[in-house]
N, C-alpha and C. Protein backbone atom coordinates (compact mmCIF):
# COMPACT_ATOMS: atom_id res chain seq x y z
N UNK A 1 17.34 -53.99 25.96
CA UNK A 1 17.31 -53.23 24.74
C UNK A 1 15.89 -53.02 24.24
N UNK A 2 14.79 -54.13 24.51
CA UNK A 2 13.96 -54.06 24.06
C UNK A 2 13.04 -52.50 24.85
N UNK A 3 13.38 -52.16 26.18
CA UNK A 3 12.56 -51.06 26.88
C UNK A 3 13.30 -49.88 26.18
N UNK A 4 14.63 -49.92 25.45
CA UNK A 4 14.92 -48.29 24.97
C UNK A 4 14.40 -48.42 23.50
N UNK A 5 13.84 -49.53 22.81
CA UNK A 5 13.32 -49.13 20.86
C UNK A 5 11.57 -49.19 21.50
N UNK A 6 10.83 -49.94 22.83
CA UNK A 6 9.87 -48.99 23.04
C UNK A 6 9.10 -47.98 23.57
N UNK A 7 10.22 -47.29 23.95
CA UNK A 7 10.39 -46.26 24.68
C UNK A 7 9.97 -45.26 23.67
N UNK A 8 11.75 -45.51 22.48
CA UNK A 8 11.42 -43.96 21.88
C UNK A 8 10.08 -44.46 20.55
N UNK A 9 9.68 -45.77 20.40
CA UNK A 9 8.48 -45.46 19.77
C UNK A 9 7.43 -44.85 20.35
N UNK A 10 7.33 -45.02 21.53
CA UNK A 10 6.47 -44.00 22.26
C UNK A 10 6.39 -43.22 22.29
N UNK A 11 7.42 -42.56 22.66
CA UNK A 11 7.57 -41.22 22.92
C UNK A 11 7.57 -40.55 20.99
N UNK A 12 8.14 -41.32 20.13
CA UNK A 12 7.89 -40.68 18.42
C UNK A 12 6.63 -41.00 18.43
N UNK A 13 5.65 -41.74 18.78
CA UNK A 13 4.42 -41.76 18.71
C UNK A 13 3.63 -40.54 19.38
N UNK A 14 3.78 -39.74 20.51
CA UNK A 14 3.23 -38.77 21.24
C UNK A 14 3.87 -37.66 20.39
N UNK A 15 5.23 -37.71 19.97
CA UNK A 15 5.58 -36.21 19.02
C UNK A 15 5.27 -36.23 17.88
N UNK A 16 4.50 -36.85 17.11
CA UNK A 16 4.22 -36.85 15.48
C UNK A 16 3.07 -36.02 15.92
N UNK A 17 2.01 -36.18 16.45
CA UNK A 17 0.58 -35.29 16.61
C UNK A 17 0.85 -34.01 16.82
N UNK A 18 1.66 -34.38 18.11
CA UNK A 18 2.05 -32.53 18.15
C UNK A 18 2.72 -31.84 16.90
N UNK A 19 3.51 -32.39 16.54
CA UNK A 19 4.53 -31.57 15.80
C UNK A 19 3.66 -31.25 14.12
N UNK A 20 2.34 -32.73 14.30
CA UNK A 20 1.34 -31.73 12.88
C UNK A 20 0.88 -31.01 13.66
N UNK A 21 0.39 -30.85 14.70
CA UNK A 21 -0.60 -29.88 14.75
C UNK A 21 0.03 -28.90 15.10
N UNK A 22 1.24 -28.72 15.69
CA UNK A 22 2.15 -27.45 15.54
C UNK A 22 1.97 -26.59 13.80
N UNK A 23 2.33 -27.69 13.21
CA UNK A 23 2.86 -27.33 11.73
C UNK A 23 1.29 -26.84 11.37
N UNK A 24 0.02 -27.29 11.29
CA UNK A 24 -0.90 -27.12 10.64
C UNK A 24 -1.25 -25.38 11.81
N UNK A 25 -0.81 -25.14 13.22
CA UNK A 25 -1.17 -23.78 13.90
C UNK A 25 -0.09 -22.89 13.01
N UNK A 26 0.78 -23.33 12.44
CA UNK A 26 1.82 -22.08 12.04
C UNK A 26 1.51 -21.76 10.58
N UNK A 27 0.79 -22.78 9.81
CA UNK A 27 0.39 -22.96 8.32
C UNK A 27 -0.96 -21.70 8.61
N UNK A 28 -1.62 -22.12 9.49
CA UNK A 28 -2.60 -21.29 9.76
C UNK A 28 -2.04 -20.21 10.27
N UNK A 29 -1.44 -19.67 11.11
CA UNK A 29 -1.23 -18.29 11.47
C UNK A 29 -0.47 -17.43 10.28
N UNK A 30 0.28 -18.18 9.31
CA UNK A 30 0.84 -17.73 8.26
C UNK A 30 0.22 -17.05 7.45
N UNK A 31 -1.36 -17.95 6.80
CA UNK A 31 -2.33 -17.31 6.51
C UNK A 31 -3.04 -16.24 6.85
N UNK A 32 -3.36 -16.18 7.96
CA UNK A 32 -4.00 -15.38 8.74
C UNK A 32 -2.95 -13.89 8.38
N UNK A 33 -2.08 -13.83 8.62
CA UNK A 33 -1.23 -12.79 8.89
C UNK A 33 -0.71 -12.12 7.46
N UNK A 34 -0.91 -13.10 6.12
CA UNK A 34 -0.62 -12.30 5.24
C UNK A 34 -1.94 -11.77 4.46
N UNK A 35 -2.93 -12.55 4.72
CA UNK A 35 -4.33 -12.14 4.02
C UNK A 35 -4.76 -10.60 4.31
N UNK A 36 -5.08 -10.37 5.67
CA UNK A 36 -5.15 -9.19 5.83
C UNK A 36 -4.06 -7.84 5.49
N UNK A 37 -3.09 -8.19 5.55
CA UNK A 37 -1.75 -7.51 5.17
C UNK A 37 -1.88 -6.04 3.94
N UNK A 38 -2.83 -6.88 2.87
CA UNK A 38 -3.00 -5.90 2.02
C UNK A 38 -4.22 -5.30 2.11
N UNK A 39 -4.59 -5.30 3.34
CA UNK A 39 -5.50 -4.53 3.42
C UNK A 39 -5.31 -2.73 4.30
N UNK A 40 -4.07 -2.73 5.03
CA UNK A 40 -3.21 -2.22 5.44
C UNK A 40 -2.67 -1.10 4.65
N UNK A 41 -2.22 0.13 4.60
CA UNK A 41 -1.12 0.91 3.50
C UNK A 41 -0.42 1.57 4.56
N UNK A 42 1.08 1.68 4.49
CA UNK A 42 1.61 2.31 4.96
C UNK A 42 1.78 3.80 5.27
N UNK A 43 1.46 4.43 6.49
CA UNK A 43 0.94 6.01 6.89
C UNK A 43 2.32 6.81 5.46
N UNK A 44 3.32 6.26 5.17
CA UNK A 44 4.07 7.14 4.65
C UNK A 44 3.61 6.96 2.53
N UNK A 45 3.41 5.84 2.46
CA UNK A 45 2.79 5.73 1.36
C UNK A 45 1.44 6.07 1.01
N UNK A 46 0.76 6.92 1.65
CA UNK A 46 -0.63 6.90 1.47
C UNK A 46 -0.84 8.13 -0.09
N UNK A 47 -1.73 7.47 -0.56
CA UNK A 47 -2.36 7.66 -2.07
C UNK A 47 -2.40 9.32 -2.33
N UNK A 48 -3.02 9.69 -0.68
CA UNK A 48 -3.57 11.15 -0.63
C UNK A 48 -2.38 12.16 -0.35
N UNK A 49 -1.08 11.50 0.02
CA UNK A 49 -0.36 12.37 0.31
C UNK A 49 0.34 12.43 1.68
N UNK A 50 1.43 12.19 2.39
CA UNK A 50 1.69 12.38 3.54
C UNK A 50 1.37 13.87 4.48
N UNK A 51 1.41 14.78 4.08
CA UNK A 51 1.03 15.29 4.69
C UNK A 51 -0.77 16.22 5.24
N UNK A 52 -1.18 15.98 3.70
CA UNK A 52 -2.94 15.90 3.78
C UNK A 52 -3.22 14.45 4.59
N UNK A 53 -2.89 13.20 4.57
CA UNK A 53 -2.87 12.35 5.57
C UNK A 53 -2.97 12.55 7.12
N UNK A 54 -2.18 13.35 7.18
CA UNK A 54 -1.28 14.28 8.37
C UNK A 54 -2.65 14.78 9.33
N UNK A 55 -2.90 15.54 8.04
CA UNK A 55 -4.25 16.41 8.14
C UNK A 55 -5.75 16.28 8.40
N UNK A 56 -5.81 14.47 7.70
CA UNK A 56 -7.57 14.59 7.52
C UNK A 56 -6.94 13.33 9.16
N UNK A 57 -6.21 12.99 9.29
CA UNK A 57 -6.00 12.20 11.00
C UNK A 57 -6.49 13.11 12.05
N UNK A 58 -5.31 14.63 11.99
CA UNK A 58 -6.03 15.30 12.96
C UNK A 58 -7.15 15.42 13.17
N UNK A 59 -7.91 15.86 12.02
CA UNK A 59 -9.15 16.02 11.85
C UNK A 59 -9.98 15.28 11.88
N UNK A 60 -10.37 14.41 12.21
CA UNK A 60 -10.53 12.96 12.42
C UNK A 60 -11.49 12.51 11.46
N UNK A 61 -11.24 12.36 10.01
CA UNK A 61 -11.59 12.04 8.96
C UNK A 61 -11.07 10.94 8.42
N UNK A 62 -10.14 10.22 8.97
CA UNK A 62 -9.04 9.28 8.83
C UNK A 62 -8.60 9.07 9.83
N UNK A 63 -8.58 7.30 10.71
CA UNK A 63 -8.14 6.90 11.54
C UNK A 63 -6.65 5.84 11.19
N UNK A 64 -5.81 5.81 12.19
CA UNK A 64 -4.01 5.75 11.91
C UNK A 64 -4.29 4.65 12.83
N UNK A 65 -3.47 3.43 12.53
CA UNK A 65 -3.61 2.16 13.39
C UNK A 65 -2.14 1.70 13.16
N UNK A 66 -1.46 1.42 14.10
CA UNK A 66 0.16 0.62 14.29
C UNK A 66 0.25 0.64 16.03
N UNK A 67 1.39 0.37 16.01
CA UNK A 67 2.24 0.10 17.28
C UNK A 67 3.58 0.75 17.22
N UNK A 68 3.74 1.39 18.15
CA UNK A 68 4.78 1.73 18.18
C UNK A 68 5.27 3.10 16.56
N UNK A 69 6.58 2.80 16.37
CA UNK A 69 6.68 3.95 15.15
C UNK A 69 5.92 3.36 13.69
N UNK A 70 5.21 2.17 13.89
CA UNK A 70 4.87 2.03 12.49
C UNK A 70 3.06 1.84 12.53
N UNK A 71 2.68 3.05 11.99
CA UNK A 71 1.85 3.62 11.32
C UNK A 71 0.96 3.10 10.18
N UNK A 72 -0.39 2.59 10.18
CA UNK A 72 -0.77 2.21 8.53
C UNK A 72 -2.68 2.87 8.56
N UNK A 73 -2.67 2.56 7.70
CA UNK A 73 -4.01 3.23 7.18
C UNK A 73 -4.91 2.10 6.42
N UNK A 74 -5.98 1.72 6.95
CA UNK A 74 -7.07 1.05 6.64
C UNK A 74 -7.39 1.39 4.83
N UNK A 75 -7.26 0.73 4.11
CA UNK A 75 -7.05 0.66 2.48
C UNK A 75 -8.90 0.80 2.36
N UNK A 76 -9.60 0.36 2.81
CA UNK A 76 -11.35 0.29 2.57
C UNK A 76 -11.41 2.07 3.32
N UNK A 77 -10.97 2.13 4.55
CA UNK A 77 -11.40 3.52 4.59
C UNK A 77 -10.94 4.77 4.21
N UNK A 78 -9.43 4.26 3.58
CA UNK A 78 -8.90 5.83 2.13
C UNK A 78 -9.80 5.49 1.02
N UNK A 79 -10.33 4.24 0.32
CA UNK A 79 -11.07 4.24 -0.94
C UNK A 79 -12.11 4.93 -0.28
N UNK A 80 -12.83 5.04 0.72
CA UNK A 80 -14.24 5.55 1.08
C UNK A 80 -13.98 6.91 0.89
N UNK A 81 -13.25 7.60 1.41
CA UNK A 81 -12.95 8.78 2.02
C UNK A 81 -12.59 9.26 0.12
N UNK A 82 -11.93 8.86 -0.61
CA UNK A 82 -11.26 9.29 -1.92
C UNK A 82 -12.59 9.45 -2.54
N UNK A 83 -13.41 8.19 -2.69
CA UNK A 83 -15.32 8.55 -3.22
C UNK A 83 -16.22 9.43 -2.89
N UNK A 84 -16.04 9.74 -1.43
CA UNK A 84 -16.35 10.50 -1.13
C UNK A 84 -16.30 12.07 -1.64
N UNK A 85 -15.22 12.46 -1.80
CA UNK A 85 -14.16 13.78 -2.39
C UNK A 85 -13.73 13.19 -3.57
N UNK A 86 -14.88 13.48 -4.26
CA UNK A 86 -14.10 13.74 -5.76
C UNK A 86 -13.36 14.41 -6.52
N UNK A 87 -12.22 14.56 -7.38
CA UNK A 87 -11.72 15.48 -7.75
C UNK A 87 -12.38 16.38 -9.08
N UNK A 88 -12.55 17.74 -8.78
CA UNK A 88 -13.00 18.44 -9.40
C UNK A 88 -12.40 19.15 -10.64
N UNK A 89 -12.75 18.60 -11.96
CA UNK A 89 -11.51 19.05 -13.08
C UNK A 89 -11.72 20.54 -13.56
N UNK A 90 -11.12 21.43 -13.62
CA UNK A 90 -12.37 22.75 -14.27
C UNK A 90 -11.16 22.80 -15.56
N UNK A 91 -12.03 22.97 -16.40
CA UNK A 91 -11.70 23.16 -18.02
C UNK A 91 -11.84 24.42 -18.46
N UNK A 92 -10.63 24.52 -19.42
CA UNK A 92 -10.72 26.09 -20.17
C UNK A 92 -11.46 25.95 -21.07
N UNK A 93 -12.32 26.73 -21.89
CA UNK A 93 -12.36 26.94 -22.87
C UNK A 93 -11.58 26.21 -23.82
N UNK A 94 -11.74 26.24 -24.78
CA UNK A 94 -10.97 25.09 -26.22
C UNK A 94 -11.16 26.86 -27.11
N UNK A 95 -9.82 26.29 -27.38
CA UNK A 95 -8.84 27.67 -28.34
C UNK A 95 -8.48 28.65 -28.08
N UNK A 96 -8.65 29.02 -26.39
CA UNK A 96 -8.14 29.82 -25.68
C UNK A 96 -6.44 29.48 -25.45
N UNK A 97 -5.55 30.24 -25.71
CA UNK A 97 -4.11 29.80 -25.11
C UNK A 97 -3.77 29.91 -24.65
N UNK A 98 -2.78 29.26 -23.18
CA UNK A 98 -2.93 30.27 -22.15
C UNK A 98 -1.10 30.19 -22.27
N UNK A 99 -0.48 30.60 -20.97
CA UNK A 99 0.49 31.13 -21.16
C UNK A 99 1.80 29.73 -21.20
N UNK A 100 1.18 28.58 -20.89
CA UNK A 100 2.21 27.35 -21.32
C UNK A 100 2.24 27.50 -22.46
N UNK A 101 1.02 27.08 -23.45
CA UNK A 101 1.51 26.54 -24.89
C UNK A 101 2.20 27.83 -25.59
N UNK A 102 1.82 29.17 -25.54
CA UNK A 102 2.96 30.13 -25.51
C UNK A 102 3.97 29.89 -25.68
N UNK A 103 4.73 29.51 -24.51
CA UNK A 103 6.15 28.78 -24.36
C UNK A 103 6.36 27.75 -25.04
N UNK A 104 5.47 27.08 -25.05
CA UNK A 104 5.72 25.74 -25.84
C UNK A 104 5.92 25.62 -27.66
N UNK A 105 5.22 26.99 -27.40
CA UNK A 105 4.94 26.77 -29.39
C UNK A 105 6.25 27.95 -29.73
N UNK A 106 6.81 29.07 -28.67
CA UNK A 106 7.52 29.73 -29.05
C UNK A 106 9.44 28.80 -29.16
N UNK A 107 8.87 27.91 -27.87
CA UNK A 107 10.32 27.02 -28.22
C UNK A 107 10.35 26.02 -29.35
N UNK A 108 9.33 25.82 -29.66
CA UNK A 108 9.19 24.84 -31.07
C UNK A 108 9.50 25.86 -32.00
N UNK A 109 9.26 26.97 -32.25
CA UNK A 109 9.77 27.84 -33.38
C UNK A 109 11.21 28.08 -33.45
N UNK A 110 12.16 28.72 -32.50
CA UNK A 110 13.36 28.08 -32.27
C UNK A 110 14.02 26.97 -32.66
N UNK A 111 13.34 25.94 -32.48
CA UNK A 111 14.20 24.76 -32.10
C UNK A 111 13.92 24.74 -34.11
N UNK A 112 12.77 25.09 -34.88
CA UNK A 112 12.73 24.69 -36.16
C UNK A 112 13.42 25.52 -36.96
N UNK A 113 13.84 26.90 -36.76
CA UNK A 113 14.88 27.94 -37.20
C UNK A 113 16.26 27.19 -36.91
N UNK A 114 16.75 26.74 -35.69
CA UNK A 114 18.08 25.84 -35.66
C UNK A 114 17.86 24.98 -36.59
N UNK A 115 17.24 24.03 -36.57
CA UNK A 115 17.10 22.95 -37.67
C UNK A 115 17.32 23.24 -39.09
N UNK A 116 16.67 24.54 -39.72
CA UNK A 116 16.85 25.04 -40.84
C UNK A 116 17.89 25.13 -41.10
N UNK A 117 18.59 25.96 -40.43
CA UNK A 117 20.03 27.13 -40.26
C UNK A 117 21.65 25.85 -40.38
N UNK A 118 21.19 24.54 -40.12
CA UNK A 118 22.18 24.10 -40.15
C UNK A 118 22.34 23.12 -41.11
């Protein structure tokens, strides 16, 4: 009896090391694998648009990285590319009206004639 309790202390002595250092390679690959993660955006979620996406890839203004059907886009090189191309606001004039608020101010007159009327 005494060769089978030191047997399996032996042998539990040779599997405790492995089984941390298993646990501490999977603690680590865990890490590894979600850190970068958000650095990633999905080709169908992209900021700029799926199909201007589409567009600045062909064009090779934007590089597409996955395997297989899944698709993602480097998050540092859409912020570059977005700084790059700024959006350009052009402003009317102030007190010019154009043909929304028109609509807008003619349905508010309506809607304050109902209000009266009832």
């Amino acid at each position: 009896m005494s060769d089978d309790s030191s047997a399996s202390i032996t042998v539990n002595a040779l599997l405790e090391p492995l089984l941390d250092a298993i646990a501490d390679r999977v603690a680590r690959r865990l890490r590894a694998d979600t850190t970068p993660a958000s650095r990633w955006i999905p080709l169908r979620e992209s900021p700029l648009g799926y199909r201007p996406t589409l567009e600045l890839i062909r064009t090779g203004e934007l590089a597409v990285h996955g395997i297989g059907h899944r698709k993602y886009l480097d998050c540092e090189q859409v912020d570059c590319w977005l700084s790059a191309h700024p959006i350009a606001v052009a402003s009317k004039p102030l007190g010019e009206p154009d043909e929304i608020d028109a609509i807008v101010s003619a349905s508010r007159q309506r809607q304050a004639k109902r209000k009266g009327t009832k």
